[in-house]
N, C-alpha and C. Protein backbone atom coordinates (compact mmCIF):
# COMPACT_ATOMS: atom_id res chain seq x y z
N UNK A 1 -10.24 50.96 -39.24
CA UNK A 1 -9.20 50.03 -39.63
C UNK A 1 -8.71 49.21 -38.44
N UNK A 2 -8.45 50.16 -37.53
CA UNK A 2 -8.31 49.47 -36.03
C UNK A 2 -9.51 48.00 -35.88
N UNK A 3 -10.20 48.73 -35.54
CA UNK A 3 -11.48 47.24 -35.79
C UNK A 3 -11.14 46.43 -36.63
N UNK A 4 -11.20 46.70 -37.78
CA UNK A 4 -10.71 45.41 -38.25
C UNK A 4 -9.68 44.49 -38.07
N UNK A 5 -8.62 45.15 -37.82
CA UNK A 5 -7.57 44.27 -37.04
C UNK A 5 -7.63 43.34 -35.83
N UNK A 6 -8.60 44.26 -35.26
CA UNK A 6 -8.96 43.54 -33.60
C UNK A 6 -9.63 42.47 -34.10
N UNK A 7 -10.78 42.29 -35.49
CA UNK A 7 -11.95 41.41 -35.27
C UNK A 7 -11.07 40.09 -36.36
N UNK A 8 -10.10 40.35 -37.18
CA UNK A 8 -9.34 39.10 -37.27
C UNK A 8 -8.16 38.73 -36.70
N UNK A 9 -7.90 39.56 -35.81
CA UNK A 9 -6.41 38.60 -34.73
C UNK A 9 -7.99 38.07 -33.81
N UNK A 10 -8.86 37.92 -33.32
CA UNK A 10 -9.77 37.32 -32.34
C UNK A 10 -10.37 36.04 -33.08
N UNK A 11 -10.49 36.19 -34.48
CA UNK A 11 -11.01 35.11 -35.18
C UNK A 11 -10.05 33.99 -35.68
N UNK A 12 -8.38 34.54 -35.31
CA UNK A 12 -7.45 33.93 -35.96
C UNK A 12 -7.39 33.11 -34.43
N UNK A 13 -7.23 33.62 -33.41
CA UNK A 13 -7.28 32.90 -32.00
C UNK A 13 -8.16 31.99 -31.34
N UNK A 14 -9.18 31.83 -32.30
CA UNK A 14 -10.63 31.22 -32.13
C UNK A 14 -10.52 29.80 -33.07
N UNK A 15 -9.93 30.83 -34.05
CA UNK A 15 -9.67 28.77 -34.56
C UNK A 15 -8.68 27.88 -33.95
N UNK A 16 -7.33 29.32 -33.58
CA UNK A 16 -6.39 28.29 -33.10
C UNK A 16 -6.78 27.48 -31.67
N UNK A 17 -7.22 27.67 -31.13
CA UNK A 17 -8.17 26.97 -29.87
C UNK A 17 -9.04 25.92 -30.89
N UNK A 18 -9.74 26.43 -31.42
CA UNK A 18 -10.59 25.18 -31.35
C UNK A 18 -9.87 23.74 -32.48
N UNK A 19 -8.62 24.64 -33.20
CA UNK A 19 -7.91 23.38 -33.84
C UNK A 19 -7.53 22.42 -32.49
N UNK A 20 -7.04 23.02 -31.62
CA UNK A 20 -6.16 22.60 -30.29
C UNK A 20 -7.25 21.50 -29.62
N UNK A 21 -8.43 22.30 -29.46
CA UNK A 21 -9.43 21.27 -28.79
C UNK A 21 -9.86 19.98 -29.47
N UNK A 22 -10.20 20.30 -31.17
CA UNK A 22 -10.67 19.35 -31.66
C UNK A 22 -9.41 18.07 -32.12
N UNK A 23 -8.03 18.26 -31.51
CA UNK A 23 -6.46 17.61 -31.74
C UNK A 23 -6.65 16.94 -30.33
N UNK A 24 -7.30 17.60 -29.47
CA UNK A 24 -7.45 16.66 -28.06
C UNK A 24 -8.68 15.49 -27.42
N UNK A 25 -9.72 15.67 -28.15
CA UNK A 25 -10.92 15.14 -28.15
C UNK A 25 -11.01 13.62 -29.12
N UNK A 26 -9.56 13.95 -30.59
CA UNK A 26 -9.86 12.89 -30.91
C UNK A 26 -8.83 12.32 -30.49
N UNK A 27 -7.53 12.63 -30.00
CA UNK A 27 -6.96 11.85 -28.87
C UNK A 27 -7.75 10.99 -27.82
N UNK A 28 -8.73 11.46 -27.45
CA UNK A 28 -9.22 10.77 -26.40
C UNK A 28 -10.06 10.03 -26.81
N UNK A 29 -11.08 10.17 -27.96
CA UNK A 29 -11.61 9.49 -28.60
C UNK A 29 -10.65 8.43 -29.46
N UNK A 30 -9.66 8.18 -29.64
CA UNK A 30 -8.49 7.26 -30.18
C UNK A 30 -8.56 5.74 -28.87
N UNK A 31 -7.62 7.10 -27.85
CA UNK A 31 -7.64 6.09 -26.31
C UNK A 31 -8.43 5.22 -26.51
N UNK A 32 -10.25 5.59 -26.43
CA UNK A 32 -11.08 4.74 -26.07
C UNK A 32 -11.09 3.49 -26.85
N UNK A 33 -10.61 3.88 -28.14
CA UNK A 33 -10.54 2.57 -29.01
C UNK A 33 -9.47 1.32 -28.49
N UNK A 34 -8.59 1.60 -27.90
CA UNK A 34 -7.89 0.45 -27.09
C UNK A 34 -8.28 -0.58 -26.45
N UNK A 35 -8.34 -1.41 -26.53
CA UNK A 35 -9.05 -2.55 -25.71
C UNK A 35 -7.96 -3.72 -25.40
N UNK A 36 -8.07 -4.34 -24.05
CA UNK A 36 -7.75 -5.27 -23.77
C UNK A 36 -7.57 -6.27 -24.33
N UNK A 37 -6.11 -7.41 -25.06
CA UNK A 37 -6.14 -8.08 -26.06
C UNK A 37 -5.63 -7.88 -27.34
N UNK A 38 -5.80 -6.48 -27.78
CA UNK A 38 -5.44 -5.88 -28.89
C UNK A 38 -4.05 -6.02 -29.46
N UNK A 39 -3.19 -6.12 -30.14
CA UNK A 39 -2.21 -6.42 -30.63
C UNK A 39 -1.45 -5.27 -30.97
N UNK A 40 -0.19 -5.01 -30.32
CA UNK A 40 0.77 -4.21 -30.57
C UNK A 40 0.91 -3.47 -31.76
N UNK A 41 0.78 -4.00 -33.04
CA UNK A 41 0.16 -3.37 -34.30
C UNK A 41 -0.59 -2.72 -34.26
N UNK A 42 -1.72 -3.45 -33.83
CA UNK A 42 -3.12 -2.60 -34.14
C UNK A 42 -3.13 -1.45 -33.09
N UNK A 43 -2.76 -1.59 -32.05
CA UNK A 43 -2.30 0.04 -31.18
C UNK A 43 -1.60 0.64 -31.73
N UNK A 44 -0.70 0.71 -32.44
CA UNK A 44 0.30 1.44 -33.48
C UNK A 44 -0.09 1.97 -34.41
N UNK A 45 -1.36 1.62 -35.34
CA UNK A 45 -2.47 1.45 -36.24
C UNK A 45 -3.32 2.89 -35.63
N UNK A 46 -3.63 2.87 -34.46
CA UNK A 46 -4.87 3.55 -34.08
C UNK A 46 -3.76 4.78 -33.69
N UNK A 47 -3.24 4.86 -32.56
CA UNK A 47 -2.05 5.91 -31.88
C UNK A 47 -1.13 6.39 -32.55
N UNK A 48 -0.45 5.51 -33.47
CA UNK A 48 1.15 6.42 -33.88
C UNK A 48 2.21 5.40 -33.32
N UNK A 49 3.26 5.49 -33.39
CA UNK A 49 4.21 5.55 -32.89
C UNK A 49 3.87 6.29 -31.18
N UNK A 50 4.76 5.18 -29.88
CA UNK A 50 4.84 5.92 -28.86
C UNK A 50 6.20 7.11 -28.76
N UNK A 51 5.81 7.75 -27.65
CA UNK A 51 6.71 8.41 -27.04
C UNK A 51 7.80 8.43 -26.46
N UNK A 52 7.48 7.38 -25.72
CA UNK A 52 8.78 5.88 -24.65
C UNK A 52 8.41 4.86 -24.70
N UNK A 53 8.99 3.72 -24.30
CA UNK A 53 8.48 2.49 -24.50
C UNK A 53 9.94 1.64 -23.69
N UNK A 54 9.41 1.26 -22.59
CA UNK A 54 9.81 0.19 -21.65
C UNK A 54 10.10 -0.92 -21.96
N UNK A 55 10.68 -1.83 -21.82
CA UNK A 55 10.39 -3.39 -21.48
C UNK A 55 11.63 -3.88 -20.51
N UNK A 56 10.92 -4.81 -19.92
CA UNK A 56 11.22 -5.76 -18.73
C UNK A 56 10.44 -6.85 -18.77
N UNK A 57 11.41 -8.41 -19.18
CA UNK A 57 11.19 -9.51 -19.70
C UNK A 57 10.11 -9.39 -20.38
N UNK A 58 9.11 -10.11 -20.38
CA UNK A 58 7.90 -10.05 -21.23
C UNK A 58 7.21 -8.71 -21.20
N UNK A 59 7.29 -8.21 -20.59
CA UNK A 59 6.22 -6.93 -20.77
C UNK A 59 6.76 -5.95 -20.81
N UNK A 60 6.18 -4.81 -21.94
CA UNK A 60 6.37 -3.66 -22.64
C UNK A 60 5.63 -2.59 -22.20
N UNK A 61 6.34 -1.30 -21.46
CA UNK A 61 4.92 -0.28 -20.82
C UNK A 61 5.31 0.97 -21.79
N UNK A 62 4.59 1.09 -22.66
CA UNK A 62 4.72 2.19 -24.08
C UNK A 62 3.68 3.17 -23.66
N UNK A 63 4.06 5.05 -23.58
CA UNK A 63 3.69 6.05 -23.36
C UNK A 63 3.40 6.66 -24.77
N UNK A 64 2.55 7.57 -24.77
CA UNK A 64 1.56 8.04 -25.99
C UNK A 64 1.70 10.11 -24.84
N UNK A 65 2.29 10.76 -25.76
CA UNK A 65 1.60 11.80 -25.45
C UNK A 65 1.50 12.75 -26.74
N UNK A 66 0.58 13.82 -26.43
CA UNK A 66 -0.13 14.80 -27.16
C UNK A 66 0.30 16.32 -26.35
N UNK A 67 0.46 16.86 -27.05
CA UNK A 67 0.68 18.69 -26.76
C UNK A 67 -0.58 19.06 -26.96
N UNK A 68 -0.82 20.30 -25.79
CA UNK A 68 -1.30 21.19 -25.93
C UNK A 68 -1.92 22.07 -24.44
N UNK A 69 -2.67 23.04 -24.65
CA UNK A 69 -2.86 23.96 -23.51
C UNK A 69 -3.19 23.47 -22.28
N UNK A 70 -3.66 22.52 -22.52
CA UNK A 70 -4.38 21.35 -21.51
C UNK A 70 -3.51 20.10 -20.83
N UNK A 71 -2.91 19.69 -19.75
CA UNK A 71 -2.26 18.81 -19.63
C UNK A 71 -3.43 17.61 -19.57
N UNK A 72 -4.68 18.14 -18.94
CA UNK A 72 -5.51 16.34 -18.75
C UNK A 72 -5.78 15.90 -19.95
N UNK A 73 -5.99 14.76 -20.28
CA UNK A 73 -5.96 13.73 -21.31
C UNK A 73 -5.31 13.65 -21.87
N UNK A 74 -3.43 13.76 -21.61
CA UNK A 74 -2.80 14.24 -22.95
C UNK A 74 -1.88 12.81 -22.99
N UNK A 75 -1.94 12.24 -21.82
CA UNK A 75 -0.94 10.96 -21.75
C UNK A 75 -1.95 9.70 -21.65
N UNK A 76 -1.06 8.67 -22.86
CA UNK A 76 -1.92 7.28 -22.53
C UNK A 76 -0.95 6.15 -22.07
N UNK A 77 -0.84 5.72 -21.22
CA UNK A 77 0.00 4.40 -20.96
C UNK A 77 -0.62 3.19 -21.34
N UNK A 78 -0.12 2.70 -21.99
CA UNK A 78 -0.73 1.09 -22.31
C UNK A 78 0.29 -0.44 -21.82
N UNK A 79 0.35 -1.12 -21.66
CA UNK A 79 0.68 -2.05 -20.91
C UNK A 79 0.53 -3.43 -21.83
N UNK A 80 1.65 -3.76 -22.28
CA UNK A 80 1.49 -5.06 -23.32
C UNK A 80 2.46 -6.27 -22.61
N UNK A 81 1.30 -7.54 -23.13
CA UNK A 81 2.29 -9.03 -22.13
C UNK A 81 2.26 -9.72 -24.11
N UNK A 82 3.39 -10.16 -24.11
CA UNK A 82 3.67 -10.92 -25.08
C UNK A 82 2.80 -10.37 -26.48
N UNK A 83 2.98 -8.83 -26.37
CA UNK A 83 2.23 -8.23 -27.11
C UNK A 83 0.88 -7.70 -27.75
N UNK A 84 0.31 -8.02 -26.47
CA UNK A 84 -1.04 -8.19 -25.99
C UNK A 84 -1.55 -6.83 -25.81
N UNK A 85 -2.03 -6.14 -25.35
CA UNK A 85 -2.77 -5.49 -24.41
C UNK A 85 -3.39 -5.77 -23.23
N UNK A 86 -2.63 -5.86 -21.55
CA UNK A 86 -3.24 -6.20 -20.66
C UNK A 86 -3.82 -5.05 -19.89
N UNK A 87 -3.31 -3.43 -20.24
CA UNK A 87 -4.30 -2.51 -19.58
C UNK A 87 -3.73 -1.12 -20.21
N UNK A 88 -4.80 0.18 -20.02
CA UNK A 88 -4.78 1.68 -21.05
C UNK A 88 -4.96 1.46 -19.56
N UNK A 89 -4.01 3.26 -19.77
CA UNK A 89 -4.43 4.25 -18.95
C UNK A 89 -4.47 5.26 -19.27
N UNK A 90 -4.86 6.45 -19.19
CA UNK A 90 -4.40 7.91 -19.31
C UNK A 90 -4.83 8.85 -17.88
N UNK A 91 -4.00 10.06 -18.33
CA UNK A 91 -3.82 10.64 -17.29
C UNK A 91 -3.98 12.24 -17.62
């Protein structure tokens, strides 16, 4: 009975990881869809709603983050001029 307990708390921990991984991969696979030009909508469209979001006169510097075990890839900065897209980053 013991065994069995051990072999589904290990299988219950196995998905929760790989839910976690496959929540971070298409984050990053999202990012890549950003492009230079793109329209404030259509980043909103692909991302969500940001996290923070700046502005100073014309330009808007809007943060994107994601949870989880992993801090790399979890933040995207994007950088908009008159609602543009002039540059992604993540970190």
């Amino acid at each position: 009975m013991l065994i069995i307990a051990v072999v589904m708390a290990t299988v219950v921990v196995l998905f929760v990881a790989l839910a976690i991984s496959c929540k971070a991969v298409a984050f990053h696979s999202d990012i890549n869809k950003i492009v230079n030009g793109m329209s404030f909508d259509d980043v909103l469209e692909i991302l969500g709603f940001p996290a923070s979001e700046s502005i100073s006169g014309d330009i808007k510097v809007c943060i994107w983050r994601r949870n989880g075990y992993r801090s790399v890839g979890r933040v995207c900065t994007v950088t908009f001029k008159d609602d543009k897209v002039i540059a992604v980053g993540r970190e």
